[in-house]
Protein backbone atom coordinates (compact mmCIF):
# COMPACT_ATOMS: atom_id res chain seq x y z
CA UNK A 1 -92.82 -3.73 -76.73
CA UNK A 2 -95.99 -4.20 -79.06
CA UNK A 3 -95.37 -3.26 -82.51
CA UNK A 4 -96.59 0.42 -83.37
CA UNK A 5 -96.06 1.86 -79.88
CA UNK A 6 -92.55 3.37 -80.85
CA UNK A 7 -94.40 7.34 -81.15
CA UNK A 8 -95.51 6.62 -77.52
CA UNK A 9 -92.29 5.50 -76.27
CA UNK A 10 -90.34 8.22 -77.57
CA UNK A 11 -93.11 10.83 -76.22
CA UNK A 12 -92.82 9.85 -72.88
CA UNK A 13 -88.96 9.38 -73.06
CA UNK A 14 -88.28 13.20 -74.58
CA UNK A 15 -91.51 14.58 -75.08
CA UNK A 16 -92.99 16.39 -77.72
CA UNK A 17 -91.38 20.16 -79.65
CA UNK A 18 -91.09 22.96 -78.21
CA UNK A 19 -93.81 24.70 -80.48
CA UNK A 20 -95.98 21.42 -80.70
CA UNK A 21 -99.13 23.34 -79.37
CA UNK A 22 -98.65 26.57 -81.36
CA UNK A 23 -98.86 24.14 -84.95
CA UNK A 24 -101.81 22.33 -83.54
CA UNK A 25 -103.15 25.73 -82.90
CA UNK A 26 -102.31 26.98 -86.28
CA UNK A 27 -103.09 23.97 -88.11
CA UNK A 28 -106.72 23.87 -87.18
CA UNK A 29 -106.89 27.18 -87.97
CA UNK A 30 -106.14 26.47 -91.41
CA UNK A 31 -108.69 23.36 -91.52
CA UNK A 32 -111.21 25.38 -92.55
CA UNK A 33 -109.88 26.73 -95.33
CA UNK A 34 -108.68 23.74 -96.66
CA UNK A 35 -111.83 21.82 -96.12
CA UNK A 36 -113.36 24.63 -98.08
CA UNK A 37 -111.06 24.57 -100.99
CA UNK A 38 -111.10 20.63 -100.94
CA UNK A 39 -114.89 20.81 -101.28
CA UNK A 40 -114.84 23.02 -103.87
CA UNK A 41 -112.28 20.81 -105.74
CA UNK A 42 -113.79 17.28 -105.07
CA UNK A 43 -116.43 15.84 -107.94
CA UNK A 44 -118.32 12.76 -108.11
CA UNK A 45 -119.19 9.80 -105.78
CA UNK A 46 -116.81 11.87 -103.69
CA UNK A 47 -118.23 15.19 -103.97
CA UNK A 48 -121.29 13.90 -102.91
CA UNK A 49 -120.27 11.88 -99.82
CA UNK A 50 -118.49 15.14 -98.23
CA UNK A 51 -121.38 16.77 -98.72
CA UNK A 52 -123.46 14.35 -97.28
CA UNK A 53 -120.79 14.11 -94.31
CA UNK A 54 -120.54 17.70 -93.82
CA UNK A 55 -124.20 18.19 -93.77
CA UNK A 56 -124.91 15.62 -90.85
CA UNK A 57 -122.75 17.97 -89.23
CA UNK A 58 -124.15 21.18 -89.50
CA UNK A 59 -127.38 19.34 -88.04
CA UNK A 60 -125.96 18.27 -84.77
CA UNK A 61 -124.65 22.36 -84.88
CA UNK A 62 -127.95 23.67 -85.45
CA UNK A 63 -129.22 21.42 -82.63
CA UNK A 64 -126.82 22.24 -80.16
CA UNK A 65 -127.01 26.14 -80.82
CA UNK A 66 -130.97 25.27 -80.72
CA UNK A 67 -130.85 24.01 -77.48
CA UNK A 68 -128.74 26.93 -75.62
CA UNK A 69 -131.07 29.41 -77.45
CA UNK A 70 -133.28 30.99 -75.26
CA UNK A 71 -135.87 34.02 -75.35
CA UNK A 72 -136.95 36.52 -72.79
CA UNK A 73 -141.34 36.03 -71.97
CA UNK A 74 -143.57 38.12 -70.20
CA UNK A 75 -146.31 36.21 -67.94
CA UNK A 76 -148.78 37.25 -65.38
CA UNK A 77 -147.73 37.01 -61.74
CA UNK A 78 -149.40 35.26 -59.55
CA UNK A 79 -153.03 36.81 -57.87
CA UNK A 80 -151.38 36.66 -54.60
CA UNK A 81 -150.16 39.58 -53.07
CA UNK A 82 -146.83 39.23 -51.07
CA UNK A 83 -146.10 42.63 -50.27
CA UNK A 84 -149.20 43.58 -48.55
CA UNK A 85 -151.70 46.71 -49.76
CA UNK A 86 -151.39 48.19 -53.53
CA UNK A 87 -151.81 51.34 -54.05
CA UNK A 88 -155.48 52.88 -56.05
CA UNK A 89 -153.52 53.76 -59.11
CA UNK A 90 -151.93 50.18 -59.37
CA UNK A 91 -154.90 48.37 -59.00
CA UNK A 92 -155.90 47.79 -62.71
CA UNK A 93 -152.33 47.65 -63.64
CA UNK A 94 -151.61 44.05 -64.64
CA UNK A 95 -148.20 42.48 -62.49
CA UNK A 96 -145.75 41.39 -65.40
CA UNK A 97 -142.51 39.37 -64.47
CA UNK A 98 -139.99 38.02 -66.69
CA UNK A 99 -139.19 34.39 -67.07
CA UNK A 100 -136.98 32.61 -69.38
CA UNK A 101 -138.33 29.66 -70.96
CA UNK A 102 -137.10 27.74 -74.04
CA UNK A 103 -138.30 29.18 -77.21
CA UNK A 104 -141.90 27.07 -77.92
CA UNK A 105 -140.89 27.13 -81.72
CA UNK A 106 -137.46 25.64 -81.50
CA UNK A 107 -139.05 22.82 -79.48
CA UNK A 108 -142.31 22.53 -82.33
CA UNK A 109 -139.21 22.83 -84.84
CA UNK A 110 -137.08 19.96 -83.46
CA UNK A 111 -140.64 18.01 -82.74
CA UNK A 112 -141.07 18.43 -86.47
CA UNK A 113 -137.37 17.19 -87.57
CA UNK A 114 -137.83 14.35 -85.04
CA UNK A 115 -140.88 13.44 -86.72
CA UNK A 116 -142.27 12.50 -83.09
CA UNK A 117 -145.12 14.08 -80.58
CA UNK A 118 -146.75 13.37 -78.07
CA UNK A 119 -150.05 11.17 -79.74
CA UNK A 120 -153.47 9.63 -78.25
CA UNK A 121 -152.59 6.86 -80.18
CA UNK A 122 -148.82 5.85 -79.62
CA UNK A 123 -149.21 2.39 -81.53
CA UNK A 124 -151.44 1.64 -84.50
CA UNK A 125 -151.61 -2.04 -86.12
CA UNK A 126 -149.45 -2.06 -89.13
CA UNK A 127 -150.74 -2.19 -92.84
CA UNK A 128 -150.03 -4.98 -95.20
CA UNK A 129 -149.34 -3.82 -99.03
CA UNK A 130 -151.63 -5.91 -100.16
CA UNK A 131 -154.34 -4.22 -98.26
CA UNK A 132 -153.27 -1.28 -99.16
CA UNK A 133 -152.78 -1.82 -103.15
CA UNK A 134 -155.13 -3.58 -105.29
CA UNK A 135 -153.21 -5.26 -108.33
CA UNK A 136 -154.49 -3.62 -112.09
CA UNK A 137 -153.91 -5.28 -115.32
CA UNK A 138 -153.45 -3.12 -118.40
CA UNK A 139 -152.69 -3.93 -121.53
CA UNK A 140 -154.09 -5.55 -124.53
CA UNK A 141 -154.07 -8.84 -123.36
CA UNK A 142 -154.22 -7.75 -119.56
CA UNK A 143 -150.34 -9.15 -118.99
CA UNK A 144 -149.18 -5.96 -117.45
CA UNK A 145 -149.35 -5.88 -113.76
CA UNK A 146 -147.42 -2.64 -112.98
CA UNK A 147 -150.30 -0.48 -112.10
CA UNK A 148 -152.01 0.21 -108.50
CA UNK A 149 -155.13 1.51 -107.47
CA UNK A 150 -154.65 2.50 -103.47
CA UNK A 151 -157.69 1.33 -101.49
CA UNK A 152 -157.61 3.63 -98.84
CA UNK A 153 -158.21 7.66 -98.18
CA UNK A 154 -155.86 9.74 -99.67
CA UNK A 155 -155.78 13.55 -99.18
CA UNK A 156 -154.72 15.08 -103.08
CA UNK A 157 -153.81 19.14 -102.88
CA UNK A 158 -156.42 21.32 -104.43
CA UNK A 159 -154.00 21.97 -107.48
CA UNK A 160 -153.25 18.49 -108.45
CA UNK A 161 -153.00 17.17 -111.83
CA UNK A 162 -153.22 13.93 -112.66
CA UNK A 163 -150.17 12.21 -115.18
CA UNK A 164 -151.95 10.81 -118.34
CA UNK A 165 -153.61 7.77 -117.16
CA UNK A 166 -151.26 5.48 -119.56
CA UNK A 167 -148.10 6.43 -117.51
CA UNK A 168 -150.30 7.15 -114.00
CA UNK A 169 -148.68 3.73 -111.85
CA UNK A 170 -150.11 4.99 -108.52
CA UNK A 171 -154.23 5.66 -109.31
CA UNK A 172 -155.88 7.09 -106.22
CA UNK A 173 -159.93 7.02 -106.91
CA UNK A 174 -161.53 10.18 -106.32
CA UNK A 175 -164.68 8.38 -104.50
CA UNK A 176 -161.79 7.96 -101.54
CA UNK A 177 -160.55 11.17 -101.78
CA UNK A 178 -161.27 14.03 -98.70
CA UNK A 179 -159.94 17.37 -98.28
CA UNK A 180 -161.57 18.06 -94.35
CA UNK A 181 -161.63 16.19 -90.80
CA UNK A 182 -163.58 16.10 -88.13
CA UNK A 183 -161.15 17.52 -85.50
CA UNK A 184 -161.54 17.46 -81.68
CA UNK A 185 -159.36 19.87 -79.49
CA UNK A 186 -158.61 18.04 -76.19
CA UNK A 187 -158.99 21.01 -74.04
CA UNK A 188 -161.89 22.84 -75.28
CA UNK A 189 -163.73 19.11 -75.87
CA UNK A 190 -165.41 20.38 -78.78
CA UNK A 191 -165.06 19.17 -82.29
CA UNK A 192 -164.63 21.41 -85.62
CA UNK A 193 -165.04 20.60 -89.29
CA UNK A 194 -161.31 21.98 -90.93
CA UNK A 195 -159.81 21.73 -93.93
CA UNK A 196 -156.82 19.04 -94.36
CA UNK A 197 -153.19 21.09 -95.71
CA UNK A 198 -151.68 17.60 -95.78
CA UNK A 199 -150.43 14.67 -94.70
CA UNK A 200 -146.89 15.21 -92.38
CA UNK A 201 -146.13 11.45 -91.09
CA UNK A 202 -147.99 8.06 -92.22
CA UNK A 203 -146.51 5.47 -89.56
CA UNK A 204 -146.59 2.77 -92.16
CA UNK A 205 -144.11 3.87 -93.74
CA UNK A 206 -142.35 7.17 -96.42
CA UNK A 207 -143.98 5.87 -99.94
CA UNK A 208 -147.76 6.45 -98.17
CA UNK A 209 -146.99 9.86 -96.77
CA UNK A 210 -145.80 11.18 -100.16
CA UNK A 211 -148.85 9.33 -101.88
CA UNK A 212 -151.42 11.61 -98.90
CA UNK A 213 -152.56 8.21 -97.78
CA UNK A 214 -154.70 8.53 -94.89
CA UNK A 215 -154.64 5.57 -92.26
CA UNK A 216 -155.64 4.99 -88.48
CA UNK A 217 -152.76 6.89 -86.97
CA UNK A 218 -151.50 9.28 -89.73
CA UNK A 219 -150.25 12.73 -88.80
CA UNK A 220 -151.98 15.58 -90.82
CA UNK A 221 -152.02 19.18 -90.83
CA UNK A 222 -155.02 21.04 -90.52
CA UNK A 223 -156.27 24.65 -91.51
CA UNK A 224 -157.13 26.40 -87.64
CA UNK A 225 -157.01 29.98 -89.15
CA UNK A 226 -161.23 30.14 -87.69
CA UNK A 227 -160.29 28.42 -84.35
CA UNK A 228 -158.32 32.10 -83.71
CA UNK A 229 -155.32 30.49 -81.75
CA UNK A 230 -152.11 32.47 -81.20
CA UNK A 231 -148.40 32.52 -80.47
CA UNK A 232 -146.73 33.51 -77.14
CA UNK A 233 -146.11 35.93 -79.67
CA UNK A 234 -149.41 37.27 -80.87
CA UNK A 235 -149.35 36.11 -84.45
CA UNK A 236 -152.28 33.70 -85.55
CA UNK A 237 -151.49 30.02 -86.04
CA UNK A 238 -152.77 28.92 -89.26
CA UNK A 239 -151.90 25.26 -89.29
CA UNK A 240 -151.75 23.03 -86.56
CA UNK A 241 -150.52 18.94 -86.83
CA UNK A 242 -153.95 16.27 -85.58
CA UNK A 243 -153.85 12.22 -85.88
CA UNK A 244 -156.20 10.49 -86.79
CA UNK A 245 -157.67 7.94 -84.56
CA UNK A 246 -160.44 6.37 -87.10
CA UNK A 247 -160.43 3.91 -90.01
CA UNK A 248 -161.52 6.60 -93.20
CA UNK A 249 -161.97 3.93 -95.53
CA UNK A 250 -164.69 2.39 -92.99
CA UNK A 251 -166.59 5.26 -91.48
CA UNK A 252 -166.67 7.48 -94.43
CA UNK A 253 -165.19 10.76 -92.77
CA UNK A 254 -161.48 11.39 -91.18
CA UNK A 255 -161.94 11.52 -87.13
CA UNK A 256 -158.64 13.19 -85.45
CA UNK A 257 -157.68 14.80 -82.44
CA UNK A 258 -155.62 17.81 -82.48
CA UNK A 259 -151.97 17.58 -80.85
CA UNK A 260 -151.46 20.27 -78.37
């Protein structure tokens, strides 16, 4: 007999006690509670990793519940008339049936969390650092090579302020600056000026989305309040995610196309 198996044996020789299942039952019951009370004791590196732990798991919860969510939604029937003749007083009277579809913003949420959509431009060649930073010396002898000046677009909130210039590491010119894009909706094929709210996803990587640096295939999110699109539900969208499908620092202007 391999060494170890000795439990298993004497399982299947005399099984298990009589009330086995009724202090499994009991002791997950009481799980909880002592996860609870452990988190509340644990400090620390460990502290930190349950939390981390028990976060990852509340996630995949969210996600399931999510996914088994779903919402009543009224939509036209079809013109069609199976049941023969309607009467005078029904004729104006719009059909209405009931369908249940997934909820559209638990699918834009998890879209969002993914950090994927559906894009024109699926693939976009990859920026090298050095393209992207230009090297500045500072100092009195011009020794210190800590500082960059980005060489590319960069979308900066209207209520930035800038860190002293002495500590600033990250300079982003304001010639290369924008704050609106040229956006084209792909199913009304025609192409508004709108304001830029920021910059969700840069594909080349974290450190240029939190800079606002704005590159061929950059996710940004755009101000469609004047468009006067609406929810399933009747409220106005006011922002609304578009890539960008032009090199900025080239043409002069941000080109994107709006993700629908």
């Amino acid at each position: 007999m391999p060494q170890g198996e000795h439990i298993e044996l004497h399982r299947k020789r005399y099984g298990r006690q009589l009330d086995h299942e009724e202090r499994t039952r009991k002791k997950e019951a009481r799980s909880v509670k002592k996860r609870a009370s452990m988190a509340q004791r644990t400090l620390g590196i460990k502290g930190k990793m349950l939390a981390k732990e028990r976060a990852k798991e509340k996630a995949v919860m969210k996600k399931t519940i999510a996914m088994h969510e779903e919402r009543d939604k009224e939509k036209k029937a079809d013109d069609g008339q199976k049941g023969g003749a309607v009467p005078a007083y029904l004729l104006e009277r719009e059909q209405v049936e009931r369908a249940k579809v997934l909820s559209n913003t638990i699918k834009q949420k998890r879209k969002e969390k993914a950090g994927k959509w559906e894009v024109p431009l699926p693939k976009v060649r990859p920026v090298a650092e050095d393209e992207m930073f230009k090297v500045l010396r500072t100092g009195k002898r011009k020794k210190k090579e800590w500082k960059r000046m980005v060489t590319k677009v960069t979308f900066v909130p209207p209520g930035f302020t800038r860190k002293p210039p002495k500590y600033e590491r990250f300079i982003r010119p304001t010639g290369l600056r924008m704050n609106k894009a040229h956006v084209t909706h792909p199913e009304l094929k025609a192409t508004f000026q709108l304001e830029i709210l920021g910059v969700k996803k840069n594909p080349n990587g974290q450190a240029y989305t939190g800079l606002g640096v704005v590159t061929k295939g950059t996710i940004i999110e755009v101000n469609v309040s004047e468009l006067g699109l609406v929810t399933p539900g009747g409220k106005v969208v006011w922002g609304k995610y578009a890539q960008v499908t032009n090199n900025p620092e080239n043409d002069g202007c941000i080109n994107a196309v709006l993700l629908v």
